[in-house]
PDB file of N, CA and C in Angstrom:
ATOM      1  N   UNK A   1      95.432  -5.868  -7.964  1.00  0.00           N
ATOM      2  CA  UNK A   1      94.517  -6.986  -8.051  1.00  0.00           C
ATOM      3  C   UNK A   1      93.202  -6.565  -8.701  1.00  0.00           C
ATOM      4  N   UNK A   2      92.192  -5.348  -7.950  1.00  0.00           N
ATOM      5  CA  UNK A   2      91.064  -4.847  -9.419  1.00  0.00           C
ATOM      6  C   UNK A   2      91.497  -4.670 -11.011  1.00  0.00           C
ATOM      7  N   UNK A   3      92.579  -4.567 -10.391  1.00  0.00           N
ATOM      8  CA  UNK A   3      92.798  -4.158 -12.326  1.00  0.00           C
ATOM      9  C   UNK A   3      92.948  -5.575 -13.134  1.00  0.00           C
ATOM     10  N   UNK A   4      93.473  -6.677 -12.351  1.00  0.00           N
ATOM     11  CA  UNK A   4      93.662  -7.754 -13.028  1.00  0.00           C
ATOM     12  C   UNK A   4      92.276  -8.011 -13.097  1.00  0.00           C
ATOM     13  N   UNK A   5      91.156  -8.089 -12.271  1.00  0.00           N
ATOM     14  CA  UNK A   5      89.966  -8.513 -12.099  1.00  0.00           C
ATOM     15  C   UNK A   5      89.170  -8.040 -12.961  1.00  0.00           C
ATOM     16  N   UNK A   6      89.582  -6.322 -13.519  1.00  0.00           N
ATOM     17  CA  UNK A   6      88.496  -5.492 -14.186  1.00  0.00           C
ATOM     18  C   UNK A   6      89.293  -5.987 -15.652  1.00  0.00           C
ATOM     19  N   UNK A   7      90.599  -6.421 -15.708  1.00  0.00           N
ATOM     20  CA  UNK A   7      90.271  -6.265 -17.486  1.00  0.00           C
ATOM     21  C   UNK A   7      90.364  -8.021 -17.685  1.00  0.00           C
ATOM     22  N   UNK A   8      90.024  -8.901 -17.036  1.00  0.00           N
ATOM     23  CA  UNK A   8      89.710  -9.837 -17.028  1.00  0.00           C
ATOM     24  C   UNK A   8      87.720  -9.991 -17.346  1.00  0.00           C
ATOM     25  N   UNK A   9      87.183  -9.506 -16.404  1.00  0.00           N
ATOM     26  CA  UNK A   9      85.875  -9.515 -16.524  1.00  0.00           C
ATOM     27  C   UNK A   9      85.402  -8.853 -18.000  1.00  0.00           C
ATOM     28  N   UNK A  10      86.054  -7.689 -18.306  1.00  0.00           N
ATOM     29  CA  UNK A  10      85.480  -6.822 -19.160  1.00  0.00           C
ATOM     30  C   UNK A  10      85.642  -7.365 -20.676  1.00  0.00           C
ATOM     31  N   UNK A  11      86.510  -7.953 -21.302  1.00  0.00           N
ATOM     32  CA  UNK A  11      86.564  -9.203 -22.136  1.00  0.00           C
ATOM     33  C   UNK A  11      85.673 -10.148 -21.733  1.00  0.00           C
ATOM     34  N   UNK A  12      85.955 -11.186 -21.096  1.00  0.00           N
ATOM     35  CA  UNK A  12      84.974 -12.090 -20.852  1.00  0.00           C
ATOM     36  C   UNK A  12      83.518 -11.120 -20.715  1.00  0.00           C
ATOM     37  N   UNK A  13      83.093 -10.567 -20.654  1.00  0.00           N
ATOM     38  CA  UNK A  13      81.671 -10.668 -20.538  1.00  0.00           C
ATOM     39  C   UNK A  13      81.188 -10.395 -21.902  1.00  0.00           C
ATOM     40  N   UNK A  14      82.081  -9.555 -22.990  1.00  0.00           N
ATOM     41  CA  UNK A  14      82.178  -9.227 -23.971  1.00  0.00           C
ATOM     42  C   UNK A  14      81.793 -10.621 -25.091  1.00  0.00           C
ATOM     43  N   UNK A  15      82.413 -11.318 -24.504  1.00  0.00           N
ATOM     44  CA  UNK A  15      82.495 -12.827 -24.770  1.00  0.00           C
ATOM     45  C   UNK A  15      81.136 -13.249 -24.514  1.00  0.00           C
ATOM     46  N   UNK A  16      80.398 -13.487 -23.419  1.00  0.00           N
ATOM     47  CA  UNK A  16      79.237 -13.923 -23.168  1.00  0.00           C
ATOM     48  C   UNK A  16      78.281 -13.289 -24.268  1.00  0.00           C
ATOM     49  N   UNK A  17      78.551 -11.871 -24.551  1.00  0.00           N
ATOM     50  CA  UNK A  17      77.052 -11.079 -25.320  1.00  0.00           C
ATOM     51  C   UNK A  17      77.141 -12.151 -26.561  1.00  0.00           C
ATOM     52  N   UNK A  18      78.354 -12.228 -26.938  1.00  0.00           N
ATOM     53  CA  UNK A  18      78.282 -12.726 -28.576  1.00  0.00           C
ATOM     54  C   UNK A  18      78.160 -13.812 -28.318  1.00  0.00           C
ATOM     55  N   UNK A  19      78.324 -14.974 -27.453  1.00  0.00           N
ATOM     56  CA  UNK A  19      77.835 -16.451 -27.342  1.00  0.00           C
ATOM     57  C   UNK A  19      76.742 -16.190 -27.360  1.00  0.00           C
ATOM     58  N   UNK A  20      75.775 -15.361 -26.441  1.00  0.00           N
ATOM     59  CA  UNK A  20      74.314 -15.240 -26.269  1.00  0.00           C
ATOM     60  C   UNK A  20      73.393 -14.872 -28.102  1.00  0.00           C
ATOM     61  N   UNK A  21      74.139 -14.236 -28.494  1.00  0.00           N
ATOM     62  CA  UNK A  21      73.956 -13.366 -29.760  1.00  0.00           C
ATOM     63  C   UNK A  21      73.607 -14.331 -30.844  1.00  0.00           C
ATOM     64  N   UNK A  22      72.475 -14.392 -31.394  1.00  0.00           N
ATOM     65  CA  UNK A  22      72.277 -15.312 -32.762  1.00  0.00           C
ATOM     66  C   UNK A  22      73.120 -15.058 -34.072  1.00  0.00           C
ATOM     67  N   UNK A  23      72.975 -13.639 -34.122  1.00  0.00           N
ATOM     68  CA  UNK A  23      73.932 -13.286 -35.013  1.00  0.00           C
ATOM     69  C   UNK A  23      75.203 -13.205 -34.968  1.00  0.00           C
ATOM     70  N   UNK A  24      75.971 -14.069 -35.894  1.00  0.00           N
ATOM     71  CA  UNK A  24      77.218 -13.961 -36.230  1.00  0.00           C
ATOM     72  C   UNK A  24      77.914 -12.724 -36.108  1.00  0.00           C
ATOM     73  N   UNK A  25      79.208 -12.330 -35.241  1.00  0.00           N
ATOM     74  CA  UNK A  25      79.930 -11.021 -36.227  1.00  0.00           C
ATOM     75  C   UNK A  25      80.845 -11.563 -36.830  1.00  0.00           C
ATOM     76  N   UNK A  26      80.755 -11.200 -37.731  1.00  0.00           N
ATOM     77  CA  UNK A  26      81.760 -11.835 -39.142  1.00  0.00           C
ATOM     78  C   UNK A  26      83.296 -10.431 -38.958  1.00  0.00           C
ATOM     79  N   UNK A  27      82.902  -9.488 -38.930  1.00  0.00           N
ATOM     80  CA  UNK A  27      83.650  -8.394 -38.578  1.00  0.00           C
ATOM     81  C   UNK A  27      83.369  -7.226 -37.407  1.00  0.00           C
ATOM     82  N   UNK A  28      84.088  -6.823 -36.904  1.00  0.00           N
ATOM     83  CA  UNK A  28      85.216  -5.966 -36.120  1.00  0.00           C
ATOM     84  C   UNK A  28      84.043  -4.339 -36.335  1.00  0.00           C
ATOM     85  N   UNK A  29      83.867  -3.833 -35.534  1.00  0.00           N
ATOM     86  CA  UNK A  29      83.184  -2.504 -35.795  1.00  0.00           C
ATOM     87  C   UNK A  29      84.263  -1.339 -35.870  1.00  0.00           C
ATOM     88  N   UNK A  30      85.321  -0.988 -36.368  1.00  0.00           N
ATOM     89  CA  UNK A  30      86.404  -0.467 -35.649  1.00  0.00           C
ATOM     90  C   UNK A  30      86.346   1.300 -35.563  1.00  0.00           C
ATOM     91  N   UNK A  31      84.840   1.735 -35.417  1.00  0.00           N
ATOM     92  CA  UNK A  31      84.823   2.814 -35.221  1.00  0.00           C
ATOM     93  C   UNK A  31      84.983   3.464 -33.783  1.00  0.00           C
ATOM     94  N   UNK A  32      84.690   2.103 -33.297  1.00  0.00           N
ATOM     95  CA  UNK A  32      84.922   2.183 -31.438  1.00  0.00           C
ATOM     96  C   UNK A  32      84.525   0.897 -30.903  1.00  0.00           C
ATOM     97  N   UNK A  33      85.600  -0.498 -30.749  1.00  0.00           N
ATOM     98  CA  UNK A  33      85.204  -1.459 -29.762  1.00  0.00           C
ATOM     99  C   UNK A  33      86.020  -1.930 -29.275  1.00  0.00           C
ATOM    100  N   UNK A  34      86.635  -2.734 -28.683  1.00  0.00           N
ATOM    101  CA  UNK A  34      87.026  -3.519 -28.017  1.00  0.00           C
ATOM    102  C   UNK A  34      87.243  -5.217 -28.712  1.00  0.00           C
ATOM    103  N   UNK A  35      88.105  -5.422 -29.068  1.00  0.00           N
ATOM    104  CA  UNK A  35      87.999  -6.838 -29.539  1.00  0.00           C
ATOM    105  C   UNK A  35      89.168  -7.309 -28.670  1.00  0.00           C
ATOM    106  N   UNK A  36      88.703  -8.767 -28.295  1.00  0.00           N
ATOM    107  CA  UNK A  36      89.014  -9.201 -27.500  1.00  0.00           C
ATOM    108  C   UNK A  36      88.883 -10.728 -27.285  1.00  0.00           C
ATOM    109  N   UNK A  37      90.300 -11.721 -27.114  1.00  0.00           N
ATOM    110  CA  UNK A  37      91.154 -12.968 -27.486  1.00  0.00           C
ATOM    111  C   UNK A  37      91.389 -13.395 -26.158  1.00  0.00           C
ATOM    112  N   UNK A  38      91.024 -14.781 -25.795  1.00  0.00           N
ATOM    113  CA  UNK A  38      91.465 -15.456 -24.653  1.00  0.00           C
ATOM    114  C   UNK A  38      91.739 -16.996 -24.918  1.00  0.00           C
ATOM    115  N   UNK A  39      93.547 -16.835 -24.680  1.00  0.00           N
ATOM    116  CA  UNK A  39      93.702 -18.261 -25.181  1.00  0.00           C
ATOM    117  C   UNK A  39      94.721 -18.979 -23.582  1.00  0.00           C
ATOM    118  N   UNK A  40      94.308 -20.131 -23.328  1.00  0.00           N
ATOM    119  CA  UNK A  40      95.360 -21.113 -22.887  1.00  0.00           C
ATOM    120  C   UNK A  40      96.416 -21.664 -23.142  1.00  0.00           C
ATOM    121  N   UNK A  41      97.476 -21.845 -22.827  1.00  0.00           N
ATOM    122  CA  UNK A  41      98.385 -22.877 -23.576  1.00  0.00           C
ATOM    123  C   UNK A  41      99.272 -23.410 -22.583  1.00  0.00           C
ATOM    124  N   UNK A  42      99.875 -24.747 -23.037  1.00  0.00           N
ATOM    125  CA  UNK A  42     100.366 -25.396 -21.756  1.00  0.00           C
ATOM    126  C   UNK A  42     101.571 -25.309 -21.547  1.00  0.00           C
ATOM    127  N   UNK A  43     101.799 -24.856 -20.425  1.00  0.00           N
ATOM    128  CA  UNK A  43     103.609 -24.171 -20.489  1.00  0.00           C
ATOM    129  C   UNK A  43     104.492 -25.569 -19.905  1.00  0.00           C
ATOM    130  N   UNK A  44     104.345 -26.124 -19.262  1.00  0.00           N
ATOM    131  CA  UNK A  44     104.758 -27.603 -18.966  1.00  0.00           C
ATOM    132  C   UNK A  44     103.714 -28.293 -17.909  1.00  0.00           C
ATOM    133  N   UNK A  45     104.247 -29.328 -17.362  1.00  0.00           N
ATOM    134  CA  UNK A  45     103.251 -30.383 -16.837  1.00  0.00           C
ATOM    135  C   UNK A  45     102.739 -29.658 -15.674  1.00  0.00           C
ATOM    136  N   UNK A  46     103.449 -28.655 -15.209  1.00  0.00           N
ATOM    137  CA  UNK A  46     102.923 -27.925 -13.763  1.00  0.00           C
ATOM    138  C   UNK A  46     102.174 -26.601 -14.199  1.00  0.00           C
ATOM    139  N   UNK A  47     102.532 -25.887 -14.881  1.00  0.00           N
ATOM    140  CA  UNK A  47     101.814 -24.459 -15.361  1.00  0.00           C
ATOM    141  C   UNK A  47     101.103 -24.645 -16.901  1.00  0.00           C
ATOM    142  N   UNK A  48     100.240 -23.330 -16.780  1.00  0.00           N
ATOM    143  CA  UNK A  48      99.350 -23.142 -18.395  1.00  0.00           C
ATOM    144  C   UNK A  48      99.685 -21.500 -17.858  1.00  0.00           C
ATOM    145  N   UNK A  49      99.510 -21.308 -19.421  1.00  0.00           N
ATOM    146  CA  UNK A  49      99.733 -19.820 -19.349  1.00  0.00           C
ATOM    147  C   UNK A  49      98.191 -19.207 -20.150  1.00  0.00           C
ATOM    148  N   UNK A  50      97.577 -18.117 -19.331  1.00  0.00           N
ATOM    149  CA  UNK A  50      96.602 -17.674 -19.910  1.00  0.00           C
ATOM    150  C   UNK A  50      96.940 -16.414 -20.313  1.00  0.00           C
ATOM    151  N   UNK A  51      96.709 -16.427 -22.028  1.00  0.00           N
ATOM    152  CA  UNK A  51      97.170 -14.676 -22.867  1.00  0.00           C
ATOM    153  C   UNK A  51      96.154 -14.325 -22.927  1.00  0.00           C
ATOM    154  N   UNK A  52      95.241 -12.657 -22.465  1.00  0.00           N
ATOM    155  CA  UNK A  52      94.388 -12.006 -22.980  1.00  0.00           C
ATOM    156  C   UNK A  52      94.729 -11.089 -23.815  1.00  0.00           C
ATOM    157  N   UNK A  53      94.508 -10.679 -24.789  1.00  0.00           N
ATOM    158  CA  UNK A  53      94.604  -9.936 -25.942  1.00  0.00           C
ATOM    159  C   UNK A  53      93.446  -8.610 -26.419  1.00  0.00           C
ATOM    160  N   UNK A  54      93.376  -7.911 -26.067  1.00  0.00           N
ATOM    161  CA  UNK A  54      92.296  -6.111 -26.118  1.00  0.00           C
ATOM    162  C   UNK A  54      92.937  -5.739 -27.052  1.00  0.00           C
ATOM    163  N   UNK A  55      92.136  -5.288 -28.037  1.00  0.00           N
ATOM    164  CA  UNK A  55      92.526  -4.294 -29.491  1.00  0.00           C
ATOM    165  C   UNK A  55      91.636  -3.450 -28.995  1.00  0.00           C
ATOM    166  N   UNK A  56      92.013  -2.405 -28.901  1.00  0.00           N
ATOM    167  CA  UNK A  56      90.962  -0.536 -28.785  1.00  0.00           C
ATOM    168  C   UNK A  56      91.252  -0.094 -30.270  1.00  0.00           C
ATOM    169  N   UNK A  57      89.818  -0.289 -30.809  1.00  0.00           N
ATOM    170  CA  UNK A  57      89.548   0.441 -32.109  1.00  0.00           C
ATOM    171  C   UNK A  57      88.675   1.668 -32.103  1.00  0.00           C
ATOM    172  N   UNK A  58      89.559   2.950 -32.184  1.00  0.00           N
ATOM    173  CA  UNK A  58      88.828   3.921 -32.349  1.00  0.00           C
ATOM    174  C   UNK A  58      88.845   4.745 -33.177  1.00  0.00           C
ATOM    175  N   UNK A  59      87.726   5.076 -33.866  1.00  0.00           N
ATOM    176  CA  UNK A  59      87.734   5.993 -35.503  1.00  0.00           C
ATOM    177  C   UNK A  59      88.971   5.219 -36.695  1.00  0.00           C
ATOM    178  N   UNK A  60      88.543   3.862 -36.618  1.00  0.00           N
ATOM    179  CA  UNK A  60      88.497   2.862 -37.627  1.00  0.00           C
ATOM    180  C   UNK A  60      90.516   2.633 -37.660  1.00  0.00           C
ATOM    181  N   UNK A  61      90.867   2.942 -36.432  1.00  0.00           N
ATOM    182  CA  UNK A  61      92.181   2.832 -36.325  1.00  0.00           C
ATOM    183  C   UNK A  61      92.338   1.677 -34.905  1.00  0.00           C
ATOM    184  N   UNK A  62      93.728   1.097 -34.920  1.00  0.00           N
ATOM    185  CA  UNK A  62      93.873   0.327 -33.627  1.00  0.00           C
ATOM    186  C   UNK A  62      95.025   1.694 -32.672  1.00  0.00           C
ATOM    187  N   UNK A  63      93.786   1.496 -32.224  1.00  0.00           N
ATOM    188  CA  UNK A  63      94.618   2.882 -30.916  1.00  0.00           C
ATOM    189  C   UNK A  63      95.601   2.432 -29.854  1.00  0.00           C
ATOM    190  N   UNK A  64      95.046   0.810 -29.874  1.00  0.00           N
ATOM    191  CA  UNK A  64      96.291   0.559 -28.277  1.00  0.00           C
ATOM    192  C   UNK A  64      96.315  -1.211 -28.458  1.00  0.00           C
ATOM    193  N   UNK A  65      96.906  -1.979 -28.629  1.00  0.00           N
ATOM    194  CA  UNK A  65      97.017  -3.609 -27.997  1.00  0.00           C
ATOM    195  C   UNK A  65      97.520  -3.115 -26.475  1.00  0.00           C
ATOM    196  N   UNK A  66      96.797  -4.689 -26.138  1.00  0.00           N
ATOM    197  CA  UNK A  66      96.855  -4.543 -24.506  1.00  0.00           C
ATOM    198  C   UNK A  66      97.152  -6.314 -24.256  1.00  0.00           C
ATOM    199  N   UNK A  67      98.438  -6.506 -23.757  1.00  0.00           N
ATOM    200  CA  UNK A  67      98.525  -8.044 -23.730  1.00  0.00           C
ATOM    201  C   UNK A  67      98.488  -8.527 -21.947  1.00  0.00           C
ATOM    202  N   UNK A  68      98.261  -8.992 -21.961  1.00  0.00           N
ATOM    203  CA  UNK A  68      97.902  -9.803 -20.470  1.00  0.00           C
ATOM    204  C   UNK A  68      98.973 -10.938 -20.287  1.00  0.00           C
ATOM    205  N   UNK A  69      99.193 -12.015 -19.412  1.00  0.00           N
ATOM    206  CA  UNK A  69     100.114 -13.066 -19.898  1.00  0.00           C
ATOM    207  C   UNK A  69     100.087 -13.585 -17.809  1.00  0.00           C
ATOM    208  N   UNK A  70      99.328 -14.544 -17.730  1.00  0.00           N
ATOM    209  CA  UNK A  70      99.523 -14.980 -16.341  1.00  0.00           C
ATOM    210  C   UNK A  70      99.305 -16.499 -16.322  1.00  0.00           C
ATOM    211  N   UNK A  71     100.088 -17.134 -15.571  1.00  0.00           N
ATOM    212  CA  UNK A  71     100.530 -18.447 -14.757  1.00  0.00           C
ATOM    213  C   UNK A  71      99.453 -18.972 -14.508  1.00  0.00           C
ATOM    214  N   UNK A  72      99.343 -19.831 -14.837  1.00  0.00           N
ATOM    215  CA  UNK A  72      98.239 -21.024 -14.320  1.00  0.00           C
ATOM    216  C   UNK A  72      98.505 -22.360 -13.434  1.00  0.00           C
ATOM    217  N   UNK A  73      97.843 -22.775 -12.560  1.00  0.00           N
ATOM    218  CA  UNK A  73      97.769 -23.995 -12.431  1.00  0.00           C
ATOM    219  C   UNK A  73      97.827 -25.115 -13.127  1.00  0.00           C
ATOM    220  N   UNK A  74      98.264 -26.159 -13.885  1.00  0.00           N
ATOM    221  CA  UNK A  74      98.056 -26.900 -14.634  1.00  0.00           C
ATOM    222  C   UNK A  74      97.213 -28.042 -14.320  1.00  0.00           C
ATOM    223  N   UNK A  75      96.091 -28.675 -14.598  1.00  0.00           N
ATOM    224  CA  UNK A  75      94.915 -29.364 -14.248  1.00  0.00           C
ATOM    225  C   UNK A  75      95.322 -30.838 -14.459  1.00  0.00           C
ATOM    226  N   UNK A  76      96.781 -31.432 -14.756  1.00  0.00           N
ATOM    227  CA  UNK A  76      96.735 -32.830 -15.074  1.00  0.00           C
ATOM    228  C   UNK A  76      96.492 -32.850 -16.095  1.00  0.00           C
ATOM    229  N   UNK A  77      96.273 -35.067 -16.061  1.00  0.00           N
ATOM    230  CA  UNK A  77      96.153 -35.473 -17.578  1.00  0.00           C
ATOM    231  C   UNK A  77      94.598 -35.942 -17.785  1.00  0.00           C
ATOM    232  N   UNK A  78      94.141 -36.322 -18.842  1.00  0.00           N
ATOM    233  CA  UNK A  78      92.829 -37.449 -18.880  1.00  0.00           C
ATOM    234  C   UNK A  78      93.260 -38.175 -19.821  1.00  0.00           C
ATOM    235  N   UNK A  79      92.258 -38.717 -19.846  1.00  0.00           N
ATOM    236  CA  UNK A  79      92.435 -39.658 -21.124  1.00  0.00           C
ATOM    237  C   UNK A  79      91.349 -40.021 -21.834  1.00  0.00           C
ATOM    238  N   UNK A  80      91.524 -40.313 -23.079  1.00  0.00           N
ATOM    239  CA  UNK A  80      90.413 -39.670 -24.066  1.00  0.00           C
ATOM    240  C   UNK A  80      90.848 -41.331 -25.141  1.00  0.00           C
ATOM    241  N   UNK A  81      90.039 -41.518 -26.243  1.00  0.00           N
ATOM    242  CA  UNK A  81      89.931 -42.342 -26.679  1.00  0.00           C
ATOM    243  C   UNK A  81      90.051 -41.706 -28.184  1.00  0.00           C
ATOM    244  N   UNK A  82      91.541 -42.397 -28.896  1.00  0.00           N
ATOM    245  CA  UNK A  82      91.415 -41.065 -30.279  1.00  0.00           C
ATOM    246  C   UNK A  82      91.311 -42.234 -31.287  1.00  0.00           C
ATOM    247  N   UNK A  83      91.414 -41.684 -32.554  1.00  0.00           N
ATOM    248  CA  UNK A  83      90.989 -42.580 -33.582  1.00  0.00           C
ATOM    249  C   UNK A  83      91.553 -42.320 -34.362  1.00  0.00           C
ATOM    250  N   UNK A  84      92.838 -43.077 -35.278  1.00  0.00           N
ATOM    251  CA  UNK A  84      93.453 -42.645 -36.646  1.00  0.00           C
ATOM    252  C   UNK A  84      92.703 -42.759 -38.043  1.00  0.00           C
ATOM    253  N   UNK A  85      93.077 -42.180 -39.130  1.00  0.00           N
ATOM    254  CA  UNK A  85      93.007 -42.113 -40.461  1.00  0.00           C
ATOM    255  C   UNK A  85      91.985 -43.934 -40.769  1.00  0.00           C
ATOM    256  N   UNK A  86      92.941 -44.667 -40.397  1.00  0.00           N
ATOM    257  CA  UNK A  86      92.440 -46.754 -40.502  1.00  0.00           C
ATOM    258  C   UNK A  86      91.036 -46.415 -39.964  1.00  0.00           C
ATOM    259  N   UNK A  87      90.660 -45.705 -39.051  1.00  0.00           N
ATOM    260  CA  UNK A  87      89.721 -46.372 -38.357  1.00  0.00           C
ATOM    261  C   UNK A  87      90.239 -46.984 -36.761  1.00  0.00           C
ATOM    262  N   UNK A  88      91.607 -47.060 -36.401  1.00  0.00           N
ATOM    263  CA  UNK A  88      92.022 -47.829 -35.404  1.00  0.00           C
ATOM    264  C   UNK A  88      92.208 -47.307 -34.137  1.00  0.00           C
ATOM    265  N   UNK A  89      91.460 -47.572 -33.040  1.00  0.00           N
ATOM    266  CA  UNK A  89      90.974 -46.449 -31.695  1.00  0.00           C
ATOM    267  C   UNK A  89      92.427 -46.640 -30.844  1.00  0.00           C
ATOM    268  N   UNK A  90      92.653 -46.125 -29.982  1.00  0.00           N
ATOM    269  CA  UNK A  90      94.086 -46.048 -28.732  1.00  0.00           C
ATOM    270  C   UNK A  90      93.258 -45.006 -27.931  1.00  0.00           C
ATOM    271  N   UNK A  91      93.582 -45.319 -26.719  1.00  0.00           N
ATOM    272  CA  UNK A  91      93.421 -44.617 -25.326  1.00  0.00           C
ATOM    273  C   UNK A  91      94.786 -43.728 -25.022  1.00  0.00           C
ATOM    274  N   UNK A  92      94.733 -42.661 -24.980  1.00  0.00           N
ATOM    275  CA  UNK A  92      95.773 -41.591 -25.205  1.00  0.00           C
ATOM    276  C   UNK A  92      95.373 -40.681 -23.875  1.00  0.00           C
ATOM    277  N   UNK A  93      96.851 -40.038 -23.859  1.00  0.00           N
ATOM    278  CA  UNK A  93      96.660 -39.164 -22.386  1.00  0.00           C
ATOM    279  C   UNK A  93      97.295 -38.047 -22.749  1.00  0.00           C
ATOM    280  N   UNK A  94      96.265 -36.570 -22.691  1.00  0.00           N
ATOM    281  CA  UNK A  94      96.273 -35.324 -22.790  1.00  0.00           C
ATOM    282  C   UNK A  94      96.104 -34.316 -22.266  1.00  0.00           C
ATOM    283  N   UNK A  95      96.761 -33.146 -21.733  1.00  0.00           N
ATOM    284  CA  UNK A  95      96.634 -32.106 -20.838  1.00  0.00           C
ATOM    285  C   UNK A  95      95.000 -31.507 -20.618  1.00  0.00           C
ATOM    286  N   UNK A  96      94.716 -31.619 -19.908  1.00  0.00           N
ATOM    287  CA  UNK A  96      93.418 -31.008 -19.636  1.00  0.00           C
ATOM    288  C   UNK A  96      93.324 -29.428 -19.781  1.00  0.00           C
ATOM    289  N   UNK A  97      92.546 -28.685 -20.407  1.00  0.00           N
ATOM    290  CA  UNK A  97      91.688 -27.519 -20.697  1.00  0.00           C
ATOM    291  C   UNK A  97      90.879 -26.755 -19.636  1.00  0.00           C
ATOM    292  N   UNK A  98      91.180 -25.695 -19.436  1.00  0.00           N
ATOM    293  CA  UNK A  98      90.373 -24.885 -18.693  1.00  0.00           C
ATOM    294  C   UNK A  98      89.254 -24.865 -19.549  1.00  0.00           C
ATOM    295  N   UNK A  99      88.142 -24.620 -18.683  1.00  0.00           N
ATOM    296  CA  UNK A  99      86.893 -23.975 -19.169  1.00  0.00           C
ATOM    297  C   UNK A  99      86.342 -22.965 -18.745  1.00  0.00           C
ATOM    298  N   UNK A 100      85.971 -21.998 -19.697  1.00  0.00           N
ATOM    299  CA  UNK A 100      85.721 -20.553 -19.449  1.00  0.00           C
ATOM    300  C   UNK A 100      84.208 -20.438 -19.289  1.00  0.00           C
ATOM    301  N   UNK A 101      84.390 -19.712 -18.300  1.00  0.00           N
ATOM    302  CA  UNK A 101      82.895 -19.366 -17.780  1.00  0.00           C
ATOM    303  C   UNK A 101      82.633 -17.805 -17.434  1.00  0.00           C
ATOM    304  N   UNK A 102      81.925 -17.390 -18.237  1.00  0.00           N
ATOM    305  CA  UNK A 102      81.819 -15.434 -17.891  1.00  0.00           C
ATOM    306  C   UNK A 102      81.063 -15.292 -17.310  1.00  0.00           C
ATOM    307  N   UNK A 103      80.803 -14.447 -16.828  1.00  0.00           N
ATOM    308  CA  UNK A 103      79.356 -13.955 -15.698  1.00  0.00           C
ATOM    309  C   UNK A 103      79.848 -12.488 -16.267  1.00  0.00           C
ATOM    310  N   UNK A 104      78.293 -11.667 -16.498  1.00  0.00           N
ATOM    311  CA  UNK A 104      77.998 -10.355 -17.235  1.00  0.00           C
ATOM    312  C   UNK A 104      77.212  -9.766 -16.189  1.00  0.00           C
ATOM    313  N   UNK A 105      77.292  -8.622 -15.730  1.00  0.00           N
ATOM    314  CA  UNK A 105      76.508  -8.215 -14.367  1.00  0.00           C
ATOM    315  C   UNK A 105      76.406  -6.296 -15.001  1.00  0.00           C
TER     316      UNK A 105
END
């Protein structure tokens, strides 16, 4: 369970510096970092599956992928108001989205 906790946090907070960060990184430092991918996707009406993704770049090489892959709760539907190409609106019903929230300590 720490280990799920520690390479969970350690991405995400990674995540927070560069939201906080004015500057863009356009690229990858790959003399030594950590890059690091967190995606959702909806596995059916009851589960989402969350993939974390760690590239260890060291001395401008990828030294290790590290894939993650765990079960989610699935949050239901909402409904949202979409709009075609015409101009012509429909009330439509779509899986709801986690929202990610990091805390950096």
């Amino acid at each position: 369970m720490k280990k799920i906790i520690f390479y969970l946090i350690l991405p995400l907070s990674m995540l927070a510096f560069q939201a906080c960060n004015e500057d863009k990184v356009k690229e990858v430092q790959k003399n030594g970092a950590i890059e690091t991918s967190i995606q959702v996707d909806h596995l059916n009406d009851s589960l989402d599956v969350m993939i974390t993704t760690n590239k260890v770049w060291a001395h401008n090489v990828l030294a290790k992928t590290i894939i993650h892959r765990d079960t989610l709760p699935a949050l239901g539907l909402t409904h949202q108001e979409a709009e075609n190409d015409n101009g012509d609106t429909k009330e439509v019903y779509l899986k709801k989205d986690y929202e990610l929230y990091i805390t950096v300590k």
